[in-house]
Protein backbone atom coordinates (compact mmCIF):
# COMPACT_ATOMS: atom_id res chain seq x y z
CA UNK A 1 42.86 59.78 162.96
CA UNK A 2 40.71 62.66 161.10
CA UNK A 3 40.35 66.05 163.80
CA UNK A 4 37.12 67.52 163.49
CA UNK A 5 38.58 71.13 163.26
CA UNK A 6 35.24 73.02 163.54
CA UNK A 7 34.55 71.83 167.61
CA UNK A 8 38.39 73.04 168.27
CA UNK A 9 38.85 76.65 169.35
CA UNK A 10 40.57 79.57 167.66
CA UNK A 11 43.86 78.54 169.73
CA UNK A 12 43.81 74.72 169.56
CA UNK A 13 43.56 75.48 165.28
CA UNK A 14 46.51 77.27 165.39
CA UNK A 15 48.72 75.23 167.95
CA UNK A 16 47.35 72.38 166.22
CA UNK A 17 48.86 73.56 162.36
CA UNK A 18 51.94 74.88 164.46
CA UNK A 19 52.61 71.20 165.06
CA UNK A 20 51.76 70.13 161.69
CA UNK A 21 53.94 72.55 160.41
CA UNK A 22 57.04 71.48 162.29
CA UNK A 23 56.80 67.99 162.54
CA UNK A 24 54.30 67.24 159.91
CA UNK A 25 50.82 66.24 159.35
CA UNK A 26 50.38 62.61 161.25
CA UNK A 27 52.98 63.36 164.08
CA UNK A 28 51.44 66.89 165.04
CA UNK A 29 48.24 65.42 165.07
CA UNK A 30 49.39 62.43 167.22
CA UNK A 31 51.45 65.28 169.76
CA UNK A 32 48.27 67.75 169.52
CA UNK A 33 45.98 65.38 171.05
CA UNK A 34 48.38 64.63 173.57
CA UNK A 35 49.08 67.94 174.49
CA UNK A 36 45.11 68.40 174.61
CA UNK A 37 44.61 65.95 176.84
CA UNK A 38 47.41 66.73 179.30
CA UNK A 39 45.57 70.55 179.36
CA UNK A 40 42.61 68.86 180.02
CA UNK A 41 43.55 67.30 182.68
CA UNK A 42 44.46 70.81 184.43
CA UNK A 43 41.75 72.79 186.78
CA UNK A 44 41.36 76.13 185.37
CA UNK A 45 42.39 78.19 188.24
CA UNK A 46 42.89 81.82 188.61
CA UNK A 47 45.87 83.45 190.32
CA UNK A 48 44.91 86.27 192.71
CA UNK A 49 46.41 89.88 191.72
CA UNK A 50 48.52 90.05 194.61
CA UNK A 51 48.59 94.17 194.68
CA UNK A 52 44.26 93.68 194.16
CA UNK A 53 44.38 91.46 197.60
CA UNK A 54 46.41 94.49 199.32
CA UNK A 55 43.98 97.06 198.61
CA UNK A 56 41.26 94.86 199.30
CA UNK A 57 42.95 94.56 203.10
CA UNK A 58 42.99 97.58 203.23
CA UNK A 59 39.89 98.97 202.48
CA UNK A 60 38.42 96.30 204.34
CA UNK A 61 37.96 98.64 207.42
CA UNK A 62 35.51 100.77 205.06
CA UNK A 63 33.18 97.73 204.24
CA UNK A 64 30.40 98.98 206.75
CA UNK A 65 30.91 102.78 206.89
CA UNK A 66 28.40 104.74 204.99
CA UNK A 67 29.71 107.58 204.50
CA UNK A 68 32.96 106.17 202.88
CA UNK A 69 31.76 106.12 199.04
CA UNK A 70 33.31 105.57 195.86
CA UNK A 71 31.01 106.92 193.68
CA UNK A 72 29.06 105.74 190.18
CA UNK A 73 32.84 105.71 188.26
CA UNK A 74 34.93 104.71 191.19
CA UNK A 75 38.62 106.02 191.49
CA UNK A 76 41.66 105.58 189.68
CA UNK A 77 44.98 104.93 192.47
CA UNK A 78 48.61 105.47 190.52
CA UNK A 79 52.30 106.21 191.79
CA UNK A 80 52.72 109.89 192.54
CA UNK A 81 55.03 111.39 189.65
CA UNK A 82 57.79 114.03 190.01
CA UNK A 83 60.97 115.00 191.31
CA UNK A 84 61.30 114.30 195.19
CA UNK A 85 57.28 112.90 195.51
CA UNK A 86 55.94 110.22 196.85
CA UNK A 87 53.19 108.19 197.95
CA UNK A 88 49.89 107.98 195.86
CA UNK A 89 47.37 110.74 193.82
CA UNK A 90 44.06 108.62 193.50
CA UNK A 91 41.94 110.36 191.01
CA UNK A 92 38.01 110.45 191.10
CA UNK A 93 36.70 108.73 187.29
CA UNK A 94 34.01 110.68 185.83
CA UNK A 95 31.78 110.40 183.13
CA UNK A 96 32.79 110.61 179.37
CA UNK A 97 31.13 112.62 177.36
């Protein structure tokens, strides 16, 4: 069975002469297009950043109130740094130059 190589993406070319590589030329053809169509079979679904959903609760109170703004660049939130700190610095992104 000839594989039209040129409709397969960057990723299925490589897995694909992974395969042939290790097993050879018939069988990692033969075990490619199973593997292909056991990943086609899968719905593409996205995981939600679980730390993206808690900010998102809790900025949720700020959805309607105007004068609550976040500006062109938006913020940057990280871990406080240093000896005995805690909590969070959030920093305001500006513009590069």
């Amino acid at each position: 069975m000839a594989i039209d190589e040129t409709t397969l993406t960057k990723g299925h070319r490589r897995k694909l002469n992974a395969l042939r590589k290790s097993v050879g030329d018939k069988l990692g053809e033969e075990v490619f297009w199973k593997w292909k169509a056991l990943q086609d079979k899968k719905p593409a679904t996205r995981r939600a950043d679980p730390v993206a959903e808690k900010i998102r609760a809790a900025l949720a109170d700020y959805v309607d109130d105007r004068s609550f703004r976040l500006g062109n660049y938006g913020y940057t939130v990280r871990r406080a740094r240093g000896k005995g700190v805690s909590g969070f610095v959030a920093v305001k992104n500006t513009k590069k130059p």
